[in-house]
PDB file of N, CA and C in Angstrom:
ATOM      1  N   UNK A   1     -38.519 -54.750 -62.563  1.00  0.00           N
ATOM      2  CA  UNK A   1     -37.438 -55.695 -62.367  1.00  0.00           C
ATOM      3  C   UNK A   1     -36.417 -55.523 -63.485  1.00  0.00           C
ATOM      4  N   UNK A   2     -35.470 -55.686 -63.387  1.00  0.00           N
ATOM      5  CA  UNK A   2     -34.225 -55.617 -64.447  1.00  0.00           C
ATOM      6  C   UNK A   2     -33.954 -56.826 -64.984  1.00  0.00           C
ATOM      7  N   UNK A   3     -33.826 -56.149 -66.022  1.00  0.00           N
ATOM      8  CA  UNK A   3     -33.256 -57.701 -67.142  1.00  0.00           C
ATOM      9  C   UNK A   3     -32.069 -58.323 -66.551  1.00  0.00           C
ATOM     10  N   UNK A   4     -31.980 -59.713 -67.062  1.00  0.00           N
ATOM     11  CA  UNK A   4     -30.805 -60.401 -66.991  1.00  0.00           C
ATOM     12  C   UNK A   4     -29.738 -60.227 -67.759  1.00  0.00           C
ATOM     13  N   UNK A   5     -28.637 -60.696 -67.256  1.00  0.00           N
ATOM     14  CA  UNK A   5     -27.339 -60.209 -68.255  1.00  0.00           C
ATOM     15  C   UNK A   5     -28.030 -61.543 -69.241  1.00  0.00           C
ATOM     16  N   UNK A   6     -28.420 -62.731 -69.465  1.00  0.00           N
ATOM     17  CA  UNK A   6     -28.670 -63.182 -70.645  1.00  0.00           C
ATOM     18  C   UNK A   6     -29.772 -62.537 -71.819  1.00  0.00           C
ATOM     19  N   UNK A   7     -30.770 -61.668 -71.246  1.00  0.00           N
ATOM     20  CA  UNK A   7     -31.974 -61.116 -71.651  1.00  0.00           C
ATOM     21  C   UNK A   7     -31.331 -60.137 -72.633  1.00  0.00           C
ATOM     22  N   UNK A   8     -30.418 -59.502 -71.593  1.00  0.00           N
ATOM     23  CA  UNK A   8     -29.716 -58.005 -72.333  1.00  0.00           C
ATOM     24  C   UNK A   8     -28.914 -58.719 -74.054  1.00  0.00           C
ATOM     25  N   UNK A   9     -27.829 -59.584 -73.018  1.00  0.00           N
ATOM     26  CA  UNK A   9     -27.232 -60.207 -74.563  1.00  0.00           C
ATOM     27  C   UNK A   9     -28.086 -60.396 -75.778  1.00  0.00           C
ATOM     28  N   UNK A  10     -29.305 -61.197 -75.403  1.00  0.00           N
ATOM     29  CA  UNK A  10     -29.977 -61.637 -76.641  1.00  0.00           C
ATOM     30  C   UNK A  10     -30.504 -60.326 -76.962  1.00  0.00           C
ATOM     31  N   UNK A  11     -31.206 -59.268 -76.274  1.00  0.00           N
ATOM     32  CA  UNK A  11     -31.746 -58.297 -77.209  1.00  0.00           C
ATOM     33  C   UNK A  11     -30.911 -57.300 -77.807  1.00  0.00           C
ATOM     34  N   UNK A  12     -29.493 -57.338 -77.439  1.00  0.00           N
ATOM     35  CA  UNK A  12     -28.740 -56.906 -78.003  1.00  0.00           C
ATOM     36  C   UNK A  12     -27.847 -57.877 -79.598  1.00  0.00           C
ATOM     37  N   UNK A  13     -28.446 -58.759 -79.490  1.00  0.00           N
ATOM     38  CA  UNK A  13     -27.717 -59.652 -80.587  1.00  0.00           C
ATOM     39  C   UNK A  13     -29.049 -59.530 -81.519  1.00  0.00           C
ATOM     40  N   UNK A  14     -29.929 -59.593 -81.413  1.00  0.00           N
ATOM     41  CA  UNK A  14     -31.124 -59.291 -82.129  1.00  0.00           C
ATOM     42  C   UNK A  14     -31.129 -57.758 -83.014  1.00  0.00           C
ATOM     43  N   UNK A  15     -31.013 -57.259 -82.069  1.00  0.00           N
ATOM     44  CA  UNK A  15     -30.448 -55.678 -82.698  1.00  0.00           C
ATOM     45  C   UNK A  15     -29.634 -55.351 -83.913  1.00  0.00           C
ATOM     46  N   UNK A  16     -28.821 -55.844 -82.995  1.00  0.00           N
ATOM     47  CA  UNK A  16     -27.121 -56.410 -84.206  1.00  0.00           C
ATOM     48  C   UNK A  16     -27.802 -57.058 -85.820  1.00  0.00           C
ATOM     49  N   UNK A  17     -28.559 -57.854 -85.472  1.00  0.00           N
ATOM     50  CA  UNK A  17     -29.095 -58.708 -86.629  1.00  0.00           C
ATOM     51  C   UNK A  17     -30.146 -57.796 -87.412  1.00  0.00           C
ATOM     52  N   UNK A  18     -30.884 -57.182 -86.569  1.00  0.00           N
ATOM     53  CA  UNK A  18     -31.967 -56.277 -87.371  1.00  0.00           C
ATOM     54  C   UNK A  18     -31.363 -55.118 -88.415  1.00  0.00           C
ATOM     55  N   UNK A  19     -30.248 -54.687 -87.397  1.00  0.00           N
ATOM     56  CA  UNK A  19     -29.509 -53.102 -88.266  1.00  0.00           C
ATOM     57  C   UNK A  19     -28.687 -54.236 -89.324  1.00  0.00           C
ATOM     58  N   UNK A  20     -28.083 -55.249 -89.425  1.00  0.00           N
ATOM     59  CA  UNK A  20     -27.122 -56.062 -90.691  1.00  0.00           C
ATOM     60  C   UNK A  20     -28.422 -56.919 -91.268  1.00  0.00           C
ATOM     61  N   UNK A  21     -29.121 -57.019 -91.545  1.00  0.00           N
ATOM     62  CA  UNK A  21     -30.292 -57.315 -92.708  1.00  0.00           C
ATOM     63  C   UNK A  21     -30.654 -56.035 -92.853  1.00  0.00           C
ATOM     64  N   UNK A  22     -30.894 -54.923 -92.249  1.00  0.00           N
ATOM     65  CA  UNK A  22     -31.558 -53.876 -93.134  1.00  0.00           C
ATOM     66  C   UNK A  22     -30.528 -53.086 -93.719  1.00  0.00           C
ATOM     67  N   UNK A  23     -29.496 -53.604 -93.500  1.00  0.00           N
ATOM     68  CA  UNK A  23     -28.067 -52.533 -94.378  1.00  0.00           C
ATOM     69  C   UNK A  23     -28.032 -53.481 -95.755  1.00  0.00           C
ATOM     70  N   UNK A  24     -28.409 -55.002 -95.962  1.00  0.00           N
ATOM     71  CA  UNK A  24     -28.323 -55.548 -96.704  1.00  0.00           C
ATOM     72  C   UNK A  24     -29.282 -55.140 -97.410  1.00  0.00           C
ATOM     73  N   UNK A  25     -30.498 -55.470 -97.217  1.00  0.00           N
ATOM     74  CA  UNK A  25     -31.755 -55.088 -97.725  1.00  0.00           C
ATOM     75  C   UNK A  25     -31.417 -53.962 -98.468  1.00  0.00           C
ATOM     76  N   UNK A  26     -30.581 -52.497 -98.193  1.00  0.00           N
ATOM     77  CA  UNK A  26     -30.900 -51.606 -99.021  1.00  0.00           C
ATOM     78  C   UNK A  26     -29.812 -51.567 -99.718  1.00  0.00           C
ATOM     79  N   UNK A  27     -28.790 -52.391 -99.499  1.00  0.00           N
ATOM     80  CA  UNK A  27     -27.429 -52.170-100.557  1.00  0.00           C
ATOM     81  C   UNK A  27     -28.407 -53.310-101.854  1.00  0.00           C
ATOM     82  N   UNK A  28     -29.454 -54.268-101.714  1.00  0.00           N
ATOM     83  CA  UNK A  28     -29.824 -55.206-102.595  1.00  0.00           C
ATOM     84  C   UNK A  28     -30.833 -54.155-103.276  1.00  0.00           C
ATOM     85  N   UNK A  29     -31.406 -53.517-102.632  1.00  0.00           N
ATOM     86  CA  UNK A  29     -32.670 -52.713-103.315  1.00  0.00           C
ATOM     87  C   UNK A  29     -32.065 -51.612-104.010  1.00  0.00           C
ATOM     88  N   UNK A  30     -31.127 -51.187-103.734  1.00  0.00           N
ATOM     89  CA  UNK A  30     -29.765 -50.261-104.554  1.00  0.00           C
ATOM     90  C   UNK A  30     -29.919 -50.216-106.175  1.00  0.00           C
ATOM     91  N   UNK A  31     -29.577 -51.890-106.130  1.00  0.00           N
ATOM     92  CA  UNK A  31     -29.079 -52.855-107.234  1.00  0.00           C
ATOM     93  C   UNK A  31     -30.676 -52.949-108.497  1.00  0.00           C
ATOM     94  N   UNK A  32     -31.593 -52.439-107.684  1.00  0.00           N
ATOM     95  CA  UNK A  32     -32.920 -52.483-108.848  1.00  0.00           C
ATOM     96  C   UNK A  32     -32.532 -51.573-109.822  1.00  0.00           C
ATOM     97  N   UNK A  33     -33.808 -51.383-110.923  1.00  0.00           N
ATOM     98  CA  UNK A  33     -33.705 -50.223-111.835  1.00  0.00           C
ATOM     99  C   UNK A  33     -34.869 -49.881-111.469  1.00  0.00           C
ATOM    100  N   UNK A  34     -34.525 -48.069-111.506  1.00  0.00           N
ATOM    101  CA  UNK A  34     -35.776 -46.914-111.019  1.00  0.00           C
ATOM    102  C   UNK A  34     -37.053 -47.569-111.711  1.00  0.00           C
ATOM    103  N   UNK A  35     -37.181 -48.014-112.215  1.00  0.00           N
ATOM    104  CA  UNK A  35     -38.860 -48.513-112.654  1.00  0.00           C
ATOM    105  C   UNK A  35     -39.496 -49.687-111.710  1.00  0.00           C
ATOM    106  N   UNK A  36     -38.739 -50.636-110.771  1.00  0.00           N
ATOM    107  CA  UNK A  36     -38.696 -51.016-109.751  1.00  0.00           C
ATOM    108  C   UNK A  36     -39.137 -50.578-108.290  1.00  0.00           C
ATOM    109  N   UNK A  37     -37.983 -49.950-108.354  1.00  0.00           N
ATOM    110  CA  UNK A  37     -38.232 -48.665-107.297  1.00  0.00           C
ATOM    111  C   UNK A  37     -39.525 -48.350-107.185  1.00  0.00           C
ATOM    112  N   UNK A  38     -39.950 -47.656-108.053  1.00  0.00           N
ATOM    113  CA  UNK A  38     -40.951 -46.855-108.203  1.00  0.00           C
ATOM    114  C   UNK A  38     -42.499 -48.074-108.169  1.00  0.00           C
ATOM    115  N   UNK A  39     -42.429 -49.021-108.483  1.00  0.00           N
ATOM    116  CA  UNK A  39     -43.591 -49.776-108.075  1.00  0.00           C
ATOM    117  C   UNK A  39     -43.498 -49.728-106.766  1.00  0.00           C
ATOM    118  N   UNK A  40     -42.189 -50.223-106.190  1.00  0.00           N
ATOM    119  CA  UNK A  40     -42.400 -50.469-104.544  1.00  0.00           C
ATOM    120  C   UNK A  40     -42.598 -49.606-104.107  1.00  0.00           C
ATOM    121  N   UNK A  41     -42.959 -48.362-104.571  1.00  0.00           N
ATOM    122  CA  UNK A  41     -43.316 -46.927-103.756  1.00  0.00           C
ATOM    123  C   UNK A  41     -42.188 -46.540-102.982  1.00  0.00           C
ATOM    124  N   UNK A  42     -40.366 -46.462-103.684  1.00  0.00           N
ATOM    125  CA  UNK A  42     -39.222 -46.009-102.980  1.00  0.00           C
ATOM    126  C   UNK A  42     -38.666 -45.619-104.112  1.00  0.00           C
ATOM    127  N   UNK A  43     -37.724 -44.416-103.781  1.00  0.00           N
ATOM    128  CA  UNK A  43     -36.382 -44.074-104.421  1.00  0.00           C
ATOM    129  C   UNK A  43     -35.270 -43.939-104.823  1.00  0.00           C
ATOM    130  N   UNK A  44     -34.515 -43.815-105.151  1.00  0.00           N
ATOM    131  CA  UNK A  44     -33.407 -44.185-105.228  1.00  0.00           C
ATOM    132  C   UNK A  44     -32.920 -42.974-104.178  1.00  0.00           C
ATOM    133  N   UNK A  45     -33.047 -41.815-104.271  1.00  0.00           N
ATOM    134  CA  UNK A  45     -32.651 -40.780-103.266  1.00  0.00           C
ATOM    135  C   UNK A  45     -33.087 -41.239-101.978  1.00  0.00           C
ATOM    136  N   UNK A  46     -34.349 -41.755-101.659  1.00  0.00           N
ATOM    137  CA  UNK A  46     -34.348 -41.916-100.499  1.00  0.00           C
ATOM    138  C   UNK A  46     -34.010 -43.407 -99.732  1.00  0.00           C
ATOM    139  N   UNK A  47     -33.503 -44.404-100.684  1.00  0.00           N
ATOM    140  CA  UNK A  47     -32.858 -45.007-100.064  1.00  0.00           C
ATOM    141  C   UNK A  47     -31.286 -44.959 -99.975  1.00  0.00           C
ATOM    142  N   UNK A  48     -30.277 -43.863-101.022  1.00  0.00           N
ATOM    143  CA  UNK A  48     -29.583 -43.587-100.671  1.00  0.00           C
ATOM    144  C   UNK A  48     -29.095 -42.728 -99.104  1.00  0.00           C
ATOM    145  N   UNK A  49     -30.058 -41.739 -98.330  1.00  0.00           N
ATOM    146  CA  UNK A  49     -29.987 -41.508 -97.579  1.00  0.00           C
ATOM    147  C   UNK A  49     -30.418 -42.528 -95.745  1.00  0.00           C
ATOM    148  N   UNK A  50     -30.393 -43.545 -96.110  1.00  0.00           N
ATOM    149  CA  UNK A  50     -30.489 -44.692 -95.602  1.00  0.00           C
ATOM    150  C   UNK A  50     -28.831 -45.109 -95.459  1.00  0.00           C
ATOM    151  N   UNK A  51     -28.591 -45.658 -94.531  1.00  0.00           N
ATOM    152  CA  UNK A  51     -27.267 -46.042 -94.252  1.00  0.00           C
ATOM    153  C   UNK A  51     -27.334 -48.054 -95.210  1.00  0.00           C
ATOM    154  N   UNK A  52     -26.327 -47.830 -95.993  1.00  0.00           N
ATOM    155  CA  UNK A  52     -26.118 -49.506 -96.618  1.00  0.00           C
ATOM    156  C   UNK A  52     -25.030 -49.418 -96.840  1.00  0.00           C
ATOM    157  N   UNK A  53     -24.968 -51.093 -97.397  1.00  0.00           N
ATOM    158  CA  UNK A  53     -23.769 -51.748 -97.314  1.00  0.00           C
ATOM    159  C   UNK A  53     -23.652 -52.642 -98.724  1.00  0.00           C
ATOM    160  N   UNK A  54     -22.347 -52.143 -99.301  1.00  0.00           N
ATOM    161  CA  UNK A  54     -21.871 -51.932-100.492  1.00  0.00           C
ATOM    162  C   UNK A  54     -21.871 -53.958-100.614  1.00  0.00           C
ATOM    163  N   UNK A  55     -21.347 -53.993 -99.856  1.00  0.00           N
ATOM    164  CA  UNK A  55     -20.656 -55.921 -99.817  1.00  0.00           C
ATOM    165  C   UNK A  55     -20.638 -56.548 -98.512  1.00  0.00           C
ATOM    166  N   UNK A  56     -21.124 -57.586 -98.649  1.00  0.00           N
ATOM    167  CA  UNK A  56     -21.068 -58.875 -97.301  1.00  0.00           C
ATOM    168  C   UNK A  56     -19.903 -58.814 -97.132  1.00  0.00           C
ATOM    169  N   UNK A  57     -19.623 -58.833 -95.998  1.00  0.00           N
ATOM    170  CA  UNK A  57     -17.784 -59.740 -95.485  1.00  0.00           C
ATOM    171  C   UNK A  57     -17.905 -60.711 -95.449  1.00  0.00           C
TER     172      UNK A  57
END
């Protein structure tokens, strides 16, 4: 059966919300110092190759 045009909207607004918290998430995790990083088991290289976001609008 096919989704509803309301079904579609919401899982498309959900989406929207998932990719703008995880662009936040890594422009904030950016902002650590490598000794940080490195507990959480991440990099700075490899979260630079991650798409983020410098500033909220």
């Amino acid at each position: 059966m096919a989704k509803s045009f309301l079904r579609t909207a919401l899982d498309n607004l959900v989406e929207a919300r998932q990719r703008r918290a995880d662009l936040y998430a890594t422009g904030a995790l950016l902002t650590l110092d490598d000794a940080s990083l490195k507990a959480m088991g991440l990099t700075r290289e490899e979260l630079r190759r991650r798409p983020s976001q410098r500033a909220i609008i």
